[in-house]
PDB file of N, CA and C in Angstrom:
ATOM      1  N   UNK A   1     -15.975-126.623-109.038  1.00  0.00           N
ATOM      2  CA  UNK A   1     -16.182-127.982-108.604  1.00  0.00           C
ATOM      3  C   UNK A   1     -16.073-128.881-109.835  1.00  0.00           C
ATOM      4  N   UNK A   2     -15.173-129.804-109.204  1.00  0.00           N
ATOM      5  CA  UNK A   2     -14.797-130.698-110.855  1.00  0.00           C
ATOM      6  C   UNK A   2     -15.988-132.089-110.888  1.00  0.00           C
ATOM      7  N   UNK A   3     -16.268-132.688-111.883  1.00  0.00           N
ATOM      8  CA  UNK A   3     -17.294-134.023-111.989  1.00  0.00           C
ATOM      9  C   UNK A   3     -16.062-134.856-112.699  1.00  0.00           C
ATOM     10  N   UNK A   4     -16.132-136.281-111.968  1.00  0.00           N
ATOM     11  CA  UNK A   4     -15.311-137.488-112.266  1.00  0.00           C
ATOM     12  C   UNK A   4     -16.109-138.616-112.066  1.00  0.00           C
ATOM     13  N   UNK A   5     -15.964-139.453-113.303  1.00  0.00           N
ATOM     14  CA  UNK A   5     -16.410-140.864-112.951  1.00  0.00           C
ATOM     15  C   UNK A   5     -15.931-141.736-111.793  1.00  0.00           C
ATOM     16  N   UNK A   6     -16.377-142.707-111.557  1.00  0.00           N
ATOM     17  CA  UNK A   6     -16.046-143.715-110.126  1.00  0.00           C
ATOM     18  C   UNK A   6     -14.754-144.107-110.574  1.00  0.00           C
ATOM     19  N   UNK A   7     -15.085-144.823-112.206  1.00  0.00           N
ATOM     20  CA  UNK A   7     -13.659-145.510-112.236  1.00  0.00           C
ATOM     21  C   UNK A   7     -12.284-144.230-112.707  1.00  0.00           C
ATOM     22  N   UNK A   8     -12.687-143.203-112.897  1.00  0.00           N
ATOM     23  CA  UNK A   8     -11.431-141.979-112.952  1.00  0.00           C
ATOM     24  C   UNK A   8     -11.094-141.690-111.369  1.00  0.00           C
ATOM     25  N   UNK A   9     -12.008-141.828-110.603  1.00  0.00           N
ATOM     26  CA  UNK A   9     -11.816-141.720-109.092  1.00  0.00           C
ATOM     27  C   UNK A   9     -10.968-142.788-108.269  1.00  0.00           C
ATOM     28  N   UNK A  10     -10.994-144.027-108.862  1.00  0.00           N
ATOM     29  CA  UNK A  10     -10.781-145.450-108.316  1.00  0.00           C
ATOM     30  C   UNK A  10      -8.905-145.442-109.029  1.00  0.00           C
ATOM     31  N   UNK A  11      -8.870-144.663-110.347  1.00  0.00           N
ATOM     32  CA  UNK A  11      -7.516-144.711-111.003  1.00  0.00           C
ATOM     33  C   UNK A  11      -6.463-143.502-110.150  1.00  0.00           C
ATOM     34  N   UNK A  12      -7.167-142.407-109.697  1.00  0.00           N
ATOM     35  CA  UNK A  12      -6.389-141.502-109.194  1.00  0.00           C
ATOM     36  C   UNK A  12      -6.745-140.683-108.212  1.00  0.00           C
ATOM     37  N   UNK A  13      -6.933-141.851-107.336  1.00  0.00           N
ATOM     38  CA  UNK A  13      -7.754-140.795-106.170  1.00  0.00           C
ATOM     39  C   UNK A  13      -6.342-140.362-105.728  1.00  0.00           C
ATOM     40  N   UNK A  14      -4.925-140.720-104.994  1.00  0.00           N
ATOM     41  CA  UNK A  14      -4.515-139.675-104.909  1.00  0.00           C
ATOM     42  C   UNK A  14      -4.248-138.594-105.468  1.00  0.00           C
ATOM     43  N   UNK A  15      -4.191-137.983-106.915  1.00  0.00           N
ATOM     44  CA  UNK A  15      -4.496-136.960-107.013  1.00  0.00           C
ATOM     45  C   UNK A  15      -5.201-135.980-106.798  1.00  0.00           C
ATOM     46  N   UNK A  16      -6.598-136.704-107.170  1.00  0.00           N
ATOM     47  CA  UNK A  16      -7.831-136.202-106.276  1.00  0.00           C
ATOM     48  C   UNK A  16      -7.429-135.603-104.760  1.00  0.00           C
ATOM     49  N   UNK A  17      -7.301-136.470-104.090  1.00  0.00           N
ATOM     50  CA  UNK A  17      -6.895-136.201-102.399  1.00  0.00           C
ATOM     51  C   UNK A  17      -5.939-134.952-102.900  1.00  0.00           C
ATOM     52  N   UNK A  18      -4.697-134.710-102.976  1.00  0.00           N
ATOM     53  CA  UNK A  18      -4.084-133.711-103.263  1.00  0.00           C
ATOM     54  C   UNK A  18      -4.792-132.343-103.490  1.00  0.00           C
ATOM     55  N   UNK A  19      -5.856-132.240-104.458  1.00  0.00           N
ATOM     56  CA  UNK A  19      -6.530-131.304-104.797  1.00  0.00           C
ATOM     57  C   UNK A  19      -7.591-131.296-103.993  1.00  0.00           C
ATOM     58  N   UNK A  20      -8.083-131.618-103.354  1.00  0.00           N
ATOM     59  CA  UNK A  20      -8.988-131.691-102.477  1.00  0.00           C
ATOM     60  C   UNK A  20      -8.283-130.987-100.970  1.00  0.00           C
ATOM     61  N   UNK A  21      -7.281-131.261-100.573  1.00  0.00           N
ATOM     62  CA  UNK A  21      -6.293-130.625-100.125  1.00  0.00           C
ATOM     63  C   UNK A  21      -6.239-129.274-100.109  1.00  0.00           C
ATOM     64  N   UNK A  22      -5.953-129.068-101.529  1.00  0.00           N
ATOM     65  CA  UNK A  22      -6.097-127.687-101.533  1.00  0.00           C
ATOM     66  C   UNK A  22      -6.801-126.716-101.466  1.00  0.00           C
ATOM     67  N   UNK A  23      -7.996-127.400-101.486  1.00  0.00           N
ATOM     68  CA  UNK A  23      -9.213-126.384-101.354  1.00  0.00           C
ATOM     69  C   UNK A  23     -10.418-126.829-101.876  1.00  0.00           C
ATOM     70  N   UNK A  24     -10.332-127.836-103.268  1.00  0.00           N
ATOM     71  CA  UNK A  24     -11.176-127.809-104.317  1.00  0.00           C
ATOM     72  C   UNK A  24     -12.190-128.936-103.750  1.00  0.00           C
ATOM     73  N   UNK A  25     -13.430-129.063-104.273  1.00  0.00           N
ATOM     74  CA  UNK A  25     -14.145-129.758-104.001  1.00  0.00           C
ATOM     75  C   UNK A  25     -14.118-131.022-105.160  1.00  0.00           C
ATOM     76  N   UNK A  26     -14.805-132.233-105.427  1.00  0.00           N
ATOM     77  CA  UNK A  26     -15.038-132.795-106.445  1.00  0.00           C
ATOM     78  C   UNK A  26     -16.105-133.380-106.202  1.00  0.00           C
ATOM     79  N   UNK A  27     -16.547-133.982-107.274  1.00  0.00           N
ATOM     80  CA  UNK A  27     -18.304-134.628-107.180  1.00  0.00           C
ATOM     81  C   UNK A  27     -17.882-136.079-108.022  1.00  0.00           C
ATOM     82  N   UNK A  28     -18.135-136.719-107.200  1.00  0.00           N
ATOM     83  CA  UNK A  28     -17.781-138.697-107.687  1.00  0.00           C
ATOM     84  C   UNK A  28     -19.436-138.573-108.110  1.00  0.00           C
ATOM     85  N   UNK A  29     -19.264-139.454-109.899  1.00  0.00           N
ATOM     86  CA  UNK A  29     -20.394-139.997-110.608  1.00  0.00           C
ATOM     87  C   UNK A  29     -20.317-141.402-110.895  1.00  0.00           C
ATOM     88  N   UNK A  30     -21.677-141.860-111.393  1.00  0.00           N
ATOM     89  CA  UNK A  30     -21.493-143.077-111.200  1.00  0.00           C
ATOM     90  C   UNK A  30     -22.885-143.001-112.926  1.00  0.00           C
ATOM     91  N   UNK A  31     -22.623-143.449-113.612  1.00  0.00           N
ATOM     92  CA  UNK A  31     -23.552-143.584-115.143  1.00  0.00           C
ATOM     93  C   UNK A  31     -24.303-141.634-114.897  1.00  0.00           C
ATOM     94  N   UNK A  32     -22.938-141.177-114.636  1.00  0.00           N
ATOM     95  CA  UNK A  32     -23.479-139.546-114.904  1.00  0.00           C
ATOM     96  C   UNK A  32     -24.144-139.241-114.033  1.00  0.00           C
ATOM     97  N   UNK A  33     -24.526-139.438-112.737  1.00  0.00           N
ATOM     98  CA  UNK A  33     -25.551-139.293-111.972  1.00  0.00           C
ATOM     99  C   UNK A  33     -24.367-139.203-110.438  1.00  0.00           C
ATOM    100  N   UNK A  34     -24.636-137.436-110.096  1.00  0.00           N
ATOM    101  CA  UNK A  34     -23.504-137.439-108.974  1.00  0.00           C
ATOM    102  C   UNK A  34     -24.146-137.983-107.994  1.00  0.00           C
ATOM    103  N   UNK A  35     -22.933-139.182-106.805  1.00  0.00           N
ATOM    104  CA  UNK A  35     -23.421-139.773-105.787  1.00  0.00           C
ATOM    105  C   UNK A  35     -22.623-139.368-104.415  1.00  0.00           C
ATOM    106  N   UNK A  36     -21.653-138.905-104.941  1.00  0.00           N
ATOM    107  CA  UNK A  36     -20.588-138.437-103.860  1.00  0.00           C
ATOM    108  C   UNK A  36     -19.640-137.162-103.715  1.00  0.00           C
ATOM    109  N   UNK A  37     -19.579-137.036-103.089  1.00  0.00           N
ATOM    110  CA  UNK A  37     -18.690-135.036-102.792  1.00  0.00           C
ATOM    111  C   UNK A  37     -17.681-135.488-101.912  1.00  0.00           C
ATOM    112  N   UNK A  38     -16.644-134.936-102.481  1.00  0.00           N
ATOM    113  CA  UNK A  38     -15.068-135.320-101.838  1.00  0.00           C
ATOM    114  C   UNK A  38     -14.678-133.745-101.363  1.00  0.00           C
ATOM    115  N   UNK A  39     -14.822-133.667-100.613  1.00  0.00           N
ATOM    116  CA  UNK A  39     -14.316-132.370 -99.623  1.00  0.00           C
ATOM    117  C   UNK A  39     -13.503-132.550 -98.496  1.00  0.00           C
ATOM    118  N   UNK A  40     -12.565-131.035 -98.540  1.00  0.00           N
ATOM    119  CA  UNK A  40     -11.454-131.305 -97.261  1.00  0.00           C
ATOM    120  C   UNK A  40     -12.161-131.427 -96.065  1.00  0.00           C
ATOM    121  N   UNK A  41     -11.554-132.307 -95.033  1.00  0.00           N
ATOM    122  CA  UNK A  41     -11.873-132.323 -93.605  1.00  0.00           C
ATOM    123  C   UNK A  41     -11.762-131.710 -92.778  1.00  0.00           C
ATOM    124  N   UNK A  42     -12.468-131.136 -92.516  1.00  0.00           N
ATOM    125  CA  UNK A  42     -12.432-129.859 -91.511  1.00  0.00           C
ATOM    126  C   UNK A  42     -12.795-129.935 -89.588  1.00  0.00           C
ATOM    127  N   UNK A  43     -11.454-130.739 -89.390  1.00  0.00           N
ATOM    128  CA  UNK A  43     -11.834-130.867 -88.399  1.00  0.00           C
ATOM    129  C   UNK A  43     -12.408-130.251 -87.245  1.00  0.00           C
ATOM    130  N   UNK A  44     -13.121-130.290 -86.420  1.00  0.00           N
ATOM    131  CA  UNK A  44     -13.693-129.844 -85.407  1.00  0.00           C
ATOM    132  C   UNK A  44     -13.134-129.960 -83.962  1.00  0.00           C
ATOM    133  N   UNK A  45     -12.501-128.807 -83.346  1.00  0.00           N
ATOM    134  CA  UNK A  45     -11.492-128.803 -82.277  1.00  0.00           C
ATOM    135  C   UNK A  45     -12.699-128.435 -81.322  1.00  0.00           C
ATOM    136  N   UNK A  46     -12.723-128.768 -80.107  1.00  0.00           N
ATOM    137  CA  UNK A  46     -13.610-128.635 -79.033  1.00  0.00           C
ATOM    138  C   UNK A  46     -12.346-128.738 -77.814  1.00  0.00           C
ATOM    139  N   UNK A  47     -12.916-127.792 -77.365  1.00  0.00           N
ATOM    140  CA  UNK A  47     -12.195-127.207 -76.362  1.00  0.00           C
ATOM    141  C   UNK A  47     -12.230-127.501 -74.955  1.00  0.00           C
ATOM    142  N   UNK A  48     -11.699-128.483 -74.157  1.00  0.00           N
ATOM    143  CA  UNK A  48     -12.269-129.072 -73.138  1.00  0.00           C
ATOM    144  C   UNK A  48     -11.912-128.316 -72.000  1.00  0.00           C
ATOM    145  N   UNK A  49     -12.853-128.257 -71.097  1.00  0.00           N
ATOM    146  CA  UNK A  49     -12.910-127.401 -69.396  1.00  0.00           C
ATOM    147  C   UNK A  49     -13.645-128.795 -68.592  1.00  0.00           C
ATOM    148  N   UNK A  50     -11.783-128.674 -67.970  1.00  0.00           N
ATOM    149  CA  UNK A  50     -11.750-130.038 -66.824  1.00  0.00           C
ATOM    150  C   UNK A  50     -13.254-129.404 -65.898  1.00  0.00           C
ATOM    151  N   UNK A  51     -14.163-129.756 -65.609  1.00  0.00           N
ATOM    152  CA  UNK A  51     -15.029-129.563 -63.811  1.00  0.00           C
ATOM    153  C   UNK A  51     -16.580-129.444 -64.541  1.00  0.00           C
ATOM    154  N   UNK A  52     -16.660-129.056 -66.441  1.00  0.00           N
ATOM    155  CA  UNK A  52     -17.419-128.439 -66.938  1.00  0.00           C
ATOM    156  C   UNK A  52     -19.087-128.894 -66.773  1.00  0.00           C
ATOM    157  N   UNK A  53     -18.932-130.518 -65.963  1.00  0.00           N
ATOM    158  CA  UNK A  53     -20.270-130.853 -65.860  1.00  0.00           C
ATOM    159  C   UNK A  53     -20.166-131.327 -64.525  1.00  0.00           C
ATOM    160  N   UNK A  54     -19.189-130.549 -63.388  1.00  0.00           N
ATOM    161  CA  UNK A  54     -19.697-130.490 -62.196  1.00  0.00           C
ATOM    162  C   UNK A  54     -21.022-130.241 -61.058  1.00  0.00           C
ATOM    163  N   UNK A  55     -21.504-130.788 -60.515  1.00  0.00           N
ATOM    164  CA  UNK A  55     -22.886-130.603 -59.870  1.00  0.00           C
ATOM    165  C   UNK A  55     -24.400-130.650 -61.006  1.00  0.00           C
ATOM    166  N   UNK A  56     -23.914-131.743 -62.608  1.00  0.00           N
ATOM    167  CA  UNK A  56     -25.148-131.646 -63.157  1.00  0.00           C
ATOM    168  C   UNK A  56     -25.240-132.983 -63.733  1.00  0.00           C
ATOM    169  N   UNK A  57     -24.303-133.921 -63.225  1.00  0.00           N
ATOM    170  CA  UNK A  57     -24.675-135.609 -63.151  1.00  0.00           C
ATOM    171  C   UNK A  57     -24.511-136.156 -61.481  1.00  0.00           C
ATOM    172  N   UNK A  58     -25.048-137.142 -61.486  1.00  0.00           N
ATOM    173  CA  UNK A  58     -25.144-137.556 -60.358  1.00  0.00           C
ATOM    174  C   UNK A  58     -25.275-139.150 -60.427  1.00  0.00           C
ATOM    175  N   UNK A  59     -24.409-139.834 -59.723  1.00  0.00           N
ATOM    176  CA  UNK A  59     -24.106-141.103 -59.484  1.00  0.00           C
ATOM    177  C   UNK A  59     -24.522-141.834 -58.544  1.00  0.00           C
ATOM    178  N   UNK A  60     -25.563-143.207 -58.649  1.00  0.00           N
ATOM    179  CA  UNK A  60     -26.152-143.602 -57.947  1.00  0.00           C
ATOM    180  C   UNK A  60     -25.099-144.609 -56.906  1.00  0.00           C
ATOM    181  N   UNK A  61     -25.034-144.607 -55.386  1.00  0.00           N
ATOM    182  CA  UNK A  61     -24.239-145.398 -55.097  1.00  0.00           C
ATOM    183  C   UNK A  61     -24.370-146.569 -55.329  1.00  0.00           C
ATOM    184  N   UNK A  62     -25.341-147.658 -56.107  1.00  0.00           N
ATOM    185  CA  UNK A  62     -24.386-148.967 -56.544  1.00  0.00           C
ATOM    186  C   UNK A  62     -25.128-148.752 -57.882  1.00  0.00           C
ATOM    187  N   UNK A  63     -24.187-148.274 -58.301  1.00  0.00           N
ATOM    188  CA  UNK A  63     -24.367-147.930 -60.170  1.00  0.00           C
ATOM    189  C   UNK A  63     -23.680-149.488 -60.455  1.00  0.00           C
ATOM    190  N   UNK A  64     -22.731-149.643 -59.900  1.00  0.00           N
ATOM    191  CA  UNK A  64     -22.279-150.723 -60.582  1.00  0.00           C
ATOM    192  C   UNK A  64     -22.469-152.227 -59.457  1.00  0.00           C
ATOM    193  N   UNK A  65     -23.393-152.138 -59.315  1.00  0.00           N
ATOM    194  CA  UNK A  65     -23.939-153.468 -58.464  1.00  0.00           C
ATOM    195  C   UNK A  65     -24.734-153.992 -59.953  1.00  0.00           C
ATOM    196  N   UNK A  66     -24.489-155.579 -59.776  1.00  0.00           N
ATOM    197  CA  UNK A  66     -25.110-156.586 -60.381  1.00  0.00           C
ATOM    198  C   UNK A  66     -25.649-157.352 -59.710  1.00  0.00           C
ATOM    199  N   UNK A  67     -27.196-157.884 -60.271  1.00  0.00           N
ATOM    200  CA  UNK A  67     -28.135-158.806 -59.867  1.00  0.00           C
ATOM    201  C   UNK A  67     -26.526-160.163 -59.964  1.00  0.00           C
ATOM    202  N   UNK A  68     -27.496-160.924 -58.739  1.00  0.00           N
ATOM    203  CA  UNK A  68     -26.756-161.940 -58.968  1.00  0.00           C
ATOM    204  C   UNK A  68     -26.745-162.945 -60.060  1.00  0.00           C
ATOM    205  N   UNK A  69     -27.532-163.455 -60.676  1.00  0.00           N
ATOM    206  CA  UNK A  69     -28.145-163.912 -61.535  1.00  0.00           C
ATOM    207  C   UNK A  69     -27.615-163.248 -62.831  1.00  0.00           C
ATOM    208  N   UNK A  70     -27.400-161.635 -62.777  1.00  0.00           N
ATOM    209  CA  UNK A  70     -27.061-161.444 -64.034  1.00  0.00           C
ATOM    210  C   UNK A  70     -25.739-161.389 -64.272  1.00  0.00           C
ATOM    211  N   UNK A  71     -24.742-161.192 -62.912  1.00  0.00           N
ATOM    212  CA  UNK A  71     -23.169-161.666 -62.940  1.00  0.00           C
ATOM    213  C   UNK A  71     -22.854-162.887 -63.206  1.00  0.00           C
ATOM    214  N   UNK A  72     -23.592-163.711 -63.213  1.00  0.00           N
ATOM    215  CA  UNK A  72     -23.221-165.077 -63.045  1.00  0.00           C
ATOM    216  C   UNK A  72     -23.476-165.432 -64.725  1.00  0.00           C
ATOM    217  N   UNK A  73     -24.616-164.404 -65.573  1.00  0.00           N
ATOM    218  CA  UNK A  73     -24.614-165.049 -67.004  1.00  0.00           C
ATOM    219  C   UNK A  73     -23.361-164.618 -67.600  1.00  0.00           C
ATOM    220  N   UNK A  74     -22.673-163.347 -67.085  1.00  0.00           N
ATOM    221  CA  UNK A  74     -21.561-162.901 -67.676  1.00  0.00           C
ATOM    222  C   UNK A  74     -20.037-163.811 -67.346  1.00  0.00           C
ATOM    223  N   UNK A  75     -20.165-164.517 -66.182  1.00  0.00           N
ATOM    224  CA  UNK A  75     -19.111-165.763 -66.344  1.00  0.00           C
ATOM    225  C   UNK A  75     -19.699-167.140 -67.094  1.00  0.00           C
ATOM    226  N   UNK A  76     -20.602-167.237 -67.591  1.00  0.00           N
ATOM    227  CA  UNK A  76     -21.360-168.805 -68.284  1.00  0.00           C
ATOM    228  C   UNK A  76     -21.790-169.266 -67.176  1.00  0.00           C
ATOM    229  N   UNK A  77     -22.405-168.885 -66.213  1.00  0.00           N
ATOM    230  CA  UNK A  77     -23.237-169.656 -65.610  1.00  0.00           C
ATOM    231  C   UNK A  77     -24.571-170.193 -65.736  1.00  0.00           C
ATOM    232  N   UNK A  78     -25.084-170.465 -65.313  1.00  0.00           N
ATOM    233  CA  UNK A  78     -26.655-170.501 -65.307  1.00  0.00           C
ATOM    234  C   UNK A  78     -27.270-169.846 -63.974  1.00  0.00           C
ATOM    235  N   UNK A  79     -28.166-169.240 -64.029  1.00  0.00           N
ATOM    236  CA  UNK A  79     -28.761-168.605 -62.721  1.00  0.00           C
ATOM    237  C   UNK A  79     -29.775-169.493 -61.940  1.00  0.00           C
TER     238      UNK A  79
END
């Protein structure tokens, strides 16, 4: 794991990114005192199953009914 100042970070972060890329980690300092860790992104794939929360929500029939009063603040009315 490599240590770099902010402003060596601010001059060549794409290099940085490149190597970071490859595997390596780095540690961003700031008056010698590490504040930040530059590591690859490892994204997180989640695997979706169409039906998967079938029969364990439930929808009220007027979920989407509005007070009158409160439709009317959402065009500028007054109630």
């Amino acid at each position: 794991m490599d240590h770099v100042n902010v402003s060596e970070a601010r001059a060549h972060l794409s290099r940085l990114l490149d190597r970071v890329e490859s595997g390596e980690e780095i540690i961003i300092s700031r008056s010698g005192q590490p504040v930040a860790r530059l590591l690859p992104y490892l994204g997180t794939v989640v695997t979706r199953r169409p039906g998967a929360w079938r029969g364990r929500v439930q929808i009220a029939d007027d979920f989407d009914e509005l007070p009158e009063d409160l439709a009317a603040s959402f065009h500028g009315e007054s109630g």
